[in-house]
Protein backbone atom coordinates (compact mmCIF):
# COMPACT_ATOMS: atom_id res chain seq x y z
CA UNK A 1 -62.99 -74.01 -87.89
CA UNK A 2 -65.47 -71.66 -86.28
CA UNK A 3 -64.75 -71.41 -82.23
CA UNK A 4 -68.02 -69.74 -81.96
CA UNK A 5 -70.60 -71.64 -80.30
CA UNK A 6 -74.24 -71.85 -80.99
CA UNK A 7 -76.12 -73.88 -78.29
CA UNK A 8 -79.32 -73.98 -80.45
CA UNK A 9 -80.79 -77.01 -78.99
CA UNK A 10 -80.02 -75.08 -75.47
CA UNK A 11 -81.52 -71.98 -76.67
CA UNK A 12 -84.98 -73.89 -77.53
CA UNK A 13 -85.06 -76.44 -74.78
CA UNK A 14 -88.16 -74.57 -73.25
CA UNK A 15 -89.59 -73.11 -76.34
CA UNK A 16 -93.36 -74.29 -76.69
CA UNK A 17 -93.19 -71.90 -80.75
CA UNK A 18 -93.24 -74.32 -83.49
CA UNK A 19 -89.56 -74.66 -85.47
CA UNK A 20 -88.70 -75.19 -88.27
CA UNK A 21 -85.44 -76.73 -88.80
CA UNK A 22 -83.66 -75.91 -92.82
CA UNK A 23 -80.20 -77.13 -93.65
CA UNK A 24 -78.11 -77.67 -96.64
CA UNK A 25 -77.25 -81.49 -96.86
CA UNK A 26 -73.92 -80.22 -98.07
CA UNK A 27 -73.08 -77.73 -95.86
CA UNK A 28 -69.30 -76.87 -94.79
CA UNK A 29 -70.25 -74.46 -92.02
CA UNK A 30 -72.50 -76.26 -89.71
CA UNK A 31 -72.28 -79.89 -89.85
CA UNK A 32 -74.71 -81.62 -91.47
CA UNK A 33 -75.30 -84.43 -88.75
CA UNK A 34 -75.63 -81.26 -86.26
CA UNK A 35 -78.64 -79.84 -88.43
CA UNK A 36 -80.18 -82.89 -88.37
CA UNK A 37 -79.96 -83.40 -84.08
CA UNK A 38 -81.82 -80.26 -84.14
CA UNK A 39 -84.40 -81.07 -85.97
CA UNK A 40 -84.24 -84.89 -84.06
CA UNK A 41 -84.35 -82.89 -80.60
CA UNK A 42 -85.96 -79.94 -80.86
CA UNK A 43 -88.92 -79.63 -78.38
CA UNK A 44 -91.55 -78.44 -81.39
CA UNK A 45 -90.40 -79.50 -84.52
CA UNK A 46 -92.78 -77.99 -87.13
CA UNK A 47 -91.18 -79.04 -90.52
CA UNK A 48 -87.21 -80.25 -91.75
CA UNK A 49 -86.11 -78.68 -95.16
CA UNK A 50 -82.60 -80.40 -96.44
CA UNK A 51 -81.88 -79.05 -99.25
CA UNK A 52 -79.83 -82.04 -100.58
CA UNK A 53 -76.35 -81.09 -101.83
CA UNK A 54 -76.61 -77.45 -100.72
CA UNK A 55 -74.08 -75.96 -98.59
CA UNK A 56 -74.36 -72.95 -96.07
CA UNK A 57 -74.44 -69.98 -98.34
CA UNK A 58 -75.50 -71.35 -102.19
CA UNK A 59 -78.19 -69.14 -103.41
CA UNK A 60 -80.86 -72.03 -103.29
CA UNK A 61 -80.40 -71.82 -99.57
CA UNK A 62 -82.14 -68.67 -100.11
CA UNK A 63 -84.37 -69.69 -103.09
CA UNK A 64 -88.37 -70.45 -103.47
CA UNK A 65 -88.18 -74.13 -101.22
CA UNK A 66 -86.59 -72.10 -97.91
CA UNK A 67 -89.01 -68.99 -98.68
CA UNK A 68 -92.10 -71.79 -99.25
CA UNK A 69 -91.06 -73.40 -95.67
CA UNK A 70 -90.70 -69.93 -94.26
CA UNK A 71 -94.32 -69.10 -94.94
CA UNK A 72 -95.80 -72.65 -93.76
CA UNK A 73 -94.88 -71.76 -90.61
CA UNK A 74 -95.44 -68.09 -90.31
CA UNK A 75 -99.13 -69.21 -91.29
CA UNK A 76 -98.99 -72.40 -88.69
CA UNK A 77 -97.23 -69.78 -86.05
CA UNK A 78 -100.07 -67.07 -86.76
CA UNK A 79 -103.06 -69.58 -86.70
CA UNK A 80 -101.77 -71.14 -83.27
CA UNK A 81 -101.77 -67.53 -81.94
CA UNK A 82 -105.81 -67.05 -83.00
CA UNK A 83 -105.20 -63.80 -85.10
């Protein structure tokens, strides 16, 4: 068990920046049901990837559907800013 904590929903309680939220629906690290309160409760939820039966580290966590999110909202982030 990790005794680290990560108070992510703390962290972005104020943020007004667009998030997206991506999660392995198999993970063993984070909880899945904790992924998913962050995307429930997160102030400015953008998109929600779960990559259905992946856990925290399998290579498709860092495959073409993450990258393809990643880039959605780099574009949405950029556009909101006017550049």
């Amino acid at each position: 068990m990790l005794r680290d904590r990560f108070p992510v929903l703390e962290d972005l309680s104020g943020s007004r920046v667009p998030t997206t939220v991506i999660y392995g629906g198999a993970d063993s690290v984070v909880p899945t049901a904790q992924s998913a309160r962050v995307a429930d409760e997160v102030p400015n939820l953008f998109e929600r990837l779960v990559v259905e039966g992946a856990d925290h580290n399998d290579p498709v966590m860092f495959g073409g559907r993450v990258a393809d999110a990643t880039a959605r909202l780099a574009r949405a982030v950029s556009g909101a800013s006017g550049r």
